[in-house]
PDB file of N, CA and C in Angstrom:
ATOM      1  N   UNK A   1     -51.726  51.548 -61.053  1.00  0.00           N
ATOM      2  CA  UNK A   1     -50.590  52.064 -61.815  1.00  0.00           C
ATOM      3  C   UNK A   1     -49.930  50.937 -62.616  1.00  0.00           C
ATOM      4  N   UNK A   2     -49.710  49.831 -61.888  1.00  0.00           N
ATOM      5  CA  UNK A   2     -49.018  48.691 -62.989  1.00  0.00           C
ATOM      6  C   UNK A   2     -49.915  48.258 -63.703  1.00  0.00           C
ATOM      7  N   UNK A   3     -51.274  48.235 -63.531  1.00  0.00           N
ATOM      8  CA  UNK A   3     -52.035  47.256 -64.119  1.00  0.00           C
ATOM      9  C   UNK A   3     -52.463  48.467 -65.395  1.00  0.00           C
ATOM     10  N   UNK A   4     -52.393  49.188 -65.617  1.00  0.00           N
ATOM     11  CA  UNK A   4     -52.662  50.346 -66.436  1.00  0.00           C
ATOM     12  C   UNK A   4     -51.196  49.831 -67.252  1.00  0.00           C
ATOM     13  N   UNK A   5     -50.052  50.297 -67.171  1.00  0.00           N
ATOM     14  CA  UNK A   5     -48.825  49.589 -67.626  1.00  0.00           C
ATOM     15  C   UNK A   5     -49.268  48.515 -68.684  1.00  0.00           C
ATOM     16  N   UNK A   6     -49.249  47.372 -67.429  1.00  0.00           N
ATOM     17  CA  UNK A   6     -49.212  46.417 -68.197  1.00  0.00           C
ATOM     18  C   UNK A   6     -50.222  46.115 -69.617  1.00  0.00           C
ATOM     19  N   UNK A   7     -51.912  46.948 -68.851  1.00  0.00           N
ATOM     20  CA  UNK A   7     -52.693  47.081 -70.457  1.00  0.00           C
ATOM     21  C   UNK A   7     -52.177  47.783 -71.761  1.00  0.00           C
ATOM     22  N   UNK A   8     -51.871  48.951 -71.690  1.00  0.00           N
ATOM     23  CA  UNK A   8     -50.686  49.873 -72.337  1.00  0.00           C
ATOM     24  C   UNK A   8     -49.947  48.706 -73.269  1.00  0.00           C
ATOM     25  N   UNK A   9     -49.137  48.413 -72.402  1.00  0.00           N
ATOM     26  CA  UNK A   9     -47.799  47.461 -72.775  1.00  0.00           C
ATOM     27  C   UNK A   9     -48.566  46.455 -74.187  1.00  0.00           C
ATOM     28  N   UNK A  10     -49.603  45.750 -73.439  1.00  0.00           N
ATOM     29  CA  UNK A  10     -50.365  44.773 -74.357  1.00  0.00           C
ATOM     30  C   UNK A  10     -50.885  45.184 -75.193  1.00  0.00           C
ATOM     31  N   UNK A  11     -51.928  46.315 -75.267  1.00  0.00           N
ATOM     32  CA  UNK A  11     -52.237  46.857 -76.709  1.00  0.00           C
ATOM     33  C   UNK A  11     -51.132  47.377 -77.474  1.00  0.00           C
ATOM     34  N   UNK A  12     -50.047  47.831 -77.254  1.00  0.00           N
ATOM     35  CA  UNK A  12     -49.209  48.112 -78.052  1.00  0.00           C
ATOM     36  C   UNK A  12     -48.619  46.909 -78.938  1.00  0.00           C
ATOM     37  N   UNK A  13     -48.342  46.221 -78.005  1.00  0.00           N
ATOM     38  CA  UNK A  13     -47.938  44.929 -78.767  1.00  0.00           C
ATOM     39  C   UNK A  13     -49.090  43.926 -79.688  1.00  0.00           C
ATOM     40  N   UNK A  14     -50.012  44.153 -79.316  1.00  0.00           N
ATOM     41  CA  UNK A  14     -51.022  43.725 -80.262  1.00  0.00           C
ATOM     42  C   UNK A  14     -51.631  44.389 -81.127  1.00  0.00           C
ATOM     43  N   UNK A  15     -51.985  45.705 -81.359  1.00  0.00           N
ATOM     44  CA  UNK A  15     -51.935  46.517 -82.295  1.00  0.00           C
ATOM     45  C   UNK A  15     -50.646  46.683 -83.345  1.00  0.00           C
ATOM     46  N   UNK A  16     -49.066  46.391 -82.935  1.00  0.00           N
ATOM     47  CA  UNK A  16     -48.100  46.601 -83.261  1.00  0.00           C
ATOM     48  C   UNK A  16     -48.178  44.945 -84.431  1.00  0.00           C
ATOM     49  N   UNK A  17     -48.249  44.076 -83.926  1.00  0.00           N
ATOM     50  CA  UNK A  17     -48.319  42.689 -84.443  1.00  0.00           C
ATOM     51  C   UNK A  17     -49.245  42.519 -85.538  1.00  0.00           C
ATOM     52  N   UNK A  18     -50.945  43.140 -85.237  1.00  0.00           N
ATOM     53  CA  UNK A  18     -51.800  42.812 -85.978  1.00  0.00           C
ATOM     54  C   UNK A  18     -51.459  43.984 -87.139  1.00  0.00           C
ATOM     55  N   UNK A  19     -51.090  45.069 -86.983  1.00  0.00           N
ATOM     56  CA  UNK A  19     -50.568  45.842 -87.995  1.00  0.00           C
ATOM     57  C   UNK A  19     -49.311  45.347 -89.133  1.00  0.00           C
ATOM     58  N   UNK A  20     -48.670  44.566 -88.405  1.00  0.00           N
ATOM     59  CA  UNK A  20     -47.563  44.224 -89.298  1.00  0.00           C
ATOM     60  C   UNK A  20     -47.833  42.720 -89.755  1.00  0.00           C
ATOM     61  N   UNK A  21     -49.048  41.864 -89.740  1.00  0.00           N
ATOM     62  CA  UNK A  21     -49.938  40.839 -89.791  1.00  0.00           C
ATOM     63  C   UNK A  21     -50.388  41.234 -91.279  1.00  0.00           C
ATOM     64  N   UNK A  22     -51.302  42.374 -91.263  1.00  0.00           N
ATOM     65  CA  UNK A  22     -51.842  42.899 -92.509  1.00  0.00           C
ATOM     66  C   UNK A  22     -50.961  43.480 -93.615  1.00  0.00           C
ATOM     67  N   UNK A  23     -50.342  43.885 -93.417  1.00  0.00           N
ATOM     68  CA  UNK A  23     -49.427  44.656 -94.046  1.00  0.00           C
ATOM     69  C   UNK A  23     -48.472  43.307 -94.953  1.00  0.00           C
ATOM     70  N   UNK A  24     -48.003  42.465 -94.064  1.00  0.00           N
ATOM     71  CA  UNK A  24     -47.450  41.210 -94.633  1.00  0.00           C
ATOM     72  C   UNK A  24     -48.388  40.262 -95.637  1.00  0.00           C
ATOM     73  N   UNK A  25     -50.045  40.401 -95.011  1.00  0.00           N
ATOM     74  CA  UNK A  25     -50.791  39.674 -95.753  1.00  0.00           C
ATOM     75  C   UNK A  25     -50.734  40.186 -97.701  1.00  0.00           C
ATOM     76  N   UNK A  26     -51.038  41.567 -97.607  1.00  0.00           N
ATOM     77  CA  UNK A  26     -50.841  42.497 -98.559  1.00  0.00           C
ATOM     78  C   UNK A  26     -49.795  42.372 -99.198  1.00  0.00           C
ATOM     79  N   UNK A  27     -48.491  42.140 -98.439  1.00  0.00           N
ATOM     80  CA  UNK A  27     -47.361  41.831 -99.432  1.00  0.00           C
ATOM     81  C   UNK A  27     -47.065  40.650-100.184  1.00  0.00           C
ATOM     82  N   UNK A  28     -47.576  39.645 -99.219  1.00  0.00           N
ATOM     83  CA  UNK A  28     -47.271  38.294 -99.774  1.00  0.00           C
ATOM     84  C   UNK A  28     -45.831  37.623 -99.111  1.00  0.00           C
ATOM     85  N   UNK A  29     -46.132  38.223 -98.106  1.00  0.00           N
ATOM     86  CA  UNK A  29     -44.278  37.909 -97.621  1.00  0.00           C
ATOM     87  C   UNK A  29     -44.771  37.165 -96.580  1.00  0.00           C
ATOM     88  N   UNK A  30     -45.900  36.972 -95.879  1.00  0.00           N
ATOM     89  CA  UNK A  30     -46.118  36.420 -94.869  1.00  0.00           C
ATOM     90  C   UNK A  30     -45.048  35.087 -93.815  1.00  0.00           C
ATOM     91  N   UNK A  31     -44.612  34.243 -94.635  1.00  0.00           N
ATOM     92  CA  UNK A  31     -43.797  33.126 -94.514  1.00  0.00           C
ATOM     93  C   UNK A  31     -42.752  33.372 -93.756  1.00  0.00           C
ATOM     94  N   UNK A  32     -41.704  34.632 -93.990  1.00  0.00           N
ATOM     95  CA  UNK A  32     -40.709  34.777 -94.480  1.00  0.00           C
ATOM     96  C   UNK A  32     -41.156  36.097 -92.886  1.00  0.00           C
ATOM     97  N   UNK A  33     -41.924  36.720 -92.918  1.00  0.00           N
ATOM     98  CA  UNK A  33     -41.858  38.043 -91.893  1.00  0.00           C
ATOM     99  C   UNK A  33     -42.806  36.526 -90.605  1.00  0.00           C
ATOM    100  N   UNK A  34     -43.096  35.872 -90.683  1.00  0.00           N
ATOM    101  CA  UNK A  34     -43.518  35.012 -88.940  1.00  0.00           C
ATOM    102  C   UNK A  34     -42.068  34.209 -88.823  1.00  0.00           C
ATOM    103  N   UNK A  35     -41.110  33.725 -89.479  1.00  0.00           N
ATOM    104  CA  UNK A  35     -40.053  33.379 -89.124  1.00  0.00           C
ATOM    105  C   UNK A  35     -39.334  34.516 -88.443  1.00  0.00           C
ATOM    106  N   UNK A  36     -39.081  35.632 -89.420  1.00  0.00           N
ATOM    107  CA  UNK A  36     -38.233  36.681 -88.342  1.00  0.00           C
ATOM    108  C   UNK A  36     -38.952  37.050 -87.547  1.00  0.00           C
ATOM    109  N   UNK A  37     -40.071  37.292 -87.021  1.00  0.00           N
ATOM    110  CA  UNK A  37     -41.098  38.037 -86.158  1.00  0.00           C
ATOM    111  C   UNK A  37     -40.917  36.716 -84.632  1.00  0.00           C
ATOM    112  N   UNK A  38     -41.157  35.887 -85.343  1.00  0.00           N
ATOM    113  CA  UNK A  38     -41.222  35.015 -84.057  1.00  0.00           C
ATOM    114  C   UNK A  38     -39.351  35.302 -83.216  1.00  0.00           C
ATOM    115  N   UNK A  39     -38.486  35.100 -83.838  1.00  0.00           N
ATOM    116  CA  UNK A  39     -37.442  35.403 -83.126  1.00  0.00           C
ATOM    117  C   UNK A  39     -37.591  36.331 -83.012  1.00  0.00           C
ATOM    118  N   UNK A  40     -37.725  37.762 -83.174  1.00  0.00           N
ATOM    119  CA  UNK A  40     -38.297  38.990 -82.662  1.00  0.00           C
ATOM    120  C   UNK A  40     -39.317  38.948 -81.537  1.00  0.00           C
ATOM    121  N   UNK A  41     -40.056  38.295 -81.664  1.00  0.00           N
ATOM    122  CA  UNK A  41     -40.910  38.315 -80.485  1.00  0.00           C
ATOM    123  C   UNK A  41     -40.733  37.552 -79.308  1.00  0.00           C
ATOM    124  N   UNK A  42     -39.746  36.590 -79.440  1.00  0.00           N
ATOM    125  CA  UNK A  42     -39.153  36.105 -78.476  1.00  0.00           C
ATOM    126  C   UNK A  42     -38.176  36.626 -78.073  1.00  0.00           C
ATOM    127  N   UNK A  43     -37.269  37.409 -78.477  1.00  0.00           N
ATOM    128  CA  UNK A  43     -36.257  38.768 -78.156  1.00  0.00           C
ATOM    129  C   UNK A  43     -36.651  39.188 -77.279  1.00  0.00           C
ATOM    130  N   UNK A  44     -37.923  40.108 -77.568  1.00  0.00           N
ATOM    131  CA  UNK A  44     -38.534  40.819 -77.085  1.00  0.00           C
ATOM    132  C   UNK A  44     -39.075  40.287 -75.730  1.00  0.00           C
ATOM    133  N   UNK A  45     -39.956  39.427 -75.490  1.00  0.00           N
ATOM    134  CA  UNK A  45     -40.492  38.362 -74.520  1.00  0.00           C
ATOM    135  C   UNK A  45     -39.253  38.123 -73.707  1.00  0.00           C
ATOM    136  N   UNK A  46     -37.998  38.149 -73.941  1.00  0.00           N
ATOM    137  CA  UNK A  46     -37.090  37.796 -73.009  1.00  0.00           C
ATOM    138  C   UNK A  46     -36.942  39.161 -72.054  1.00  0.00           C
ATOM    139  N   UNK A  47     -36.986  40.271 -72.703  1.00  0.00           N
ATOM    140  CA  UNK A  47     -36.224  41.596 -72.185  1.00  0.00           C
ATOM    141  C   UNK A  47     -37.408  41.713 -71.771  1.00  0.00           C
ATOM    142  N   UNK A  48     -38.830  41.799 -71.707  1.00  0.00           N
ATOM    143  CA  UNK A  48     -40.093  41.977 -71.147  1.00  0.00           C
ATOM    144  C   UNK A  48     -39.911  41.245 -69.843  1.00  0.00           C
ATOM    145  N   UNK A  49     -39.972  40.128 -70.059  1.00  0.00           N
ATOM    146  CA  UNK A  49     -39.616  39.607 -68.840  1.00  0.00           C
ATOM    147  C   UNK A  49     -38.302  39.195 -67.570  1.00  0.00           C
ATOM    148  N   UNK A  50     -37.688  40.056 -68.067  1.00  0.00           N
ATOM    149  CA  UNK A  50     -36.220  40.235 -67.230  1.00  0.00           C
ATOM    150  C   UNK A  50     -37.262  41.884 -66.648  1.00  0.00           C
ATOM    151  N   UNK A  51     -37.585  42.945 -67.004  1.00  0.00           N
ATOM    152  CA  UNK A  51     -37.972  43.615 -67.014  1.00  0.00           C
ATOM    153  C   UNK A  51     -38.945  43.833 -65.863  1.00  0.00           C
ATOM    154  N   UNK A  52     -39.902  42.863 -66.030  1.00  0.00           N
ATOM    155  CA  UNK A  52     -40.640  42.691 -65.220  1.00  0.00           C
ATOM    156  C   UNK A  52     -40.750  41.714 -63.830  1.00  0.00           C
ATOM    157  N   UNK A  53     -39.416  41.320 -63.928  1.00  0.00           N
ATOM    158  CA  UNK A  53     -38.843  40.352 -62.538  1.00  0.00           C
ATOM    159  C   UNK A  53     -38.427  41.651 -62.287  1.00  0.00           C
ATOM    160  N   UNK A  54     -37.117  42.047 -62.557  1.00  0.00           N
ATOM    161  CA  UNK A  54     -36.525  43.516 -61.719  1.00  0.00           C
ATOM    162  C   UNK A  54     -37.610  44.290 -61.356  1.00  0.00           C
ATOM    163  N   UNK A  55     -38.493  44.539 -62.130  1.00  0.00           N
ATOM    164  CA  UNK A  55     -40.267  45.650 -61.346  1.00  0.00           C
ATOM    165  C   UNK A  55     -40.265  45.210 -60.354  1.00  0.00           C
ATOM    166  N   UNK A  56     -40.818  43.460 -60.297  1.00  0.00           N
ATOM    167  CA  UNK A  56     -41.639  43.519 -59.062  1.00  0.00           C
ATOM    168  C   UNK A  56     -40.617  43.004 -57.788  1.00  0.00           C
ATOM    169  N   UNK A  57     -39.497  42.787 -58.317  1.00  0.00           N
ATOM    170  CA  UNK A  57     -38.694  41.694 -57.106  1.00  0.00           C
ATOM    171  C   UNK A  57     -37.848  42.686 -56.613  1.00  0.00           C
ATOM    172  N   UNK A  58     -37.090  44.039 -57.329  1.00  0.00           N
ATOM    173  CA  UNK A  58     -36.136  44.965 -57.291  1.00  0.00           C
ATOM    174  C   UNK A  58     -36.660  45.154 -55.997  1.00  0.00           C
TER     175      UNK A  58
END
């Protein structure tokens, strides 16, 4: 059950990334969307992992 989760969890986020990867390539904005993306993805990476201490430690 978690380990299903957690695959879930990961293709989303990597399908979600490599989609907005291409899409940026296409625009030409690339530069400008891995600066905000990276603080986005470290946002994110924080609340993932608060997330997943409360799962397994709660």
């Amino acid at each position: 059950m978690k380990q299903e989760a957690i695959e879930r969890l990961m293709t989303l986020c990597f399908s979600g990334v490599g989609v907005t990867m291409i899409r940026c390539l296409f625009l030409g904005r690339l530069r400008y969307r891995i600066r905000k993306g990276i603080r986005w993805m470290m946002t994110i990476g924080l609340f993932v992992g608060i997330w997943f201490l409360f799962y397994y430690f709660w």
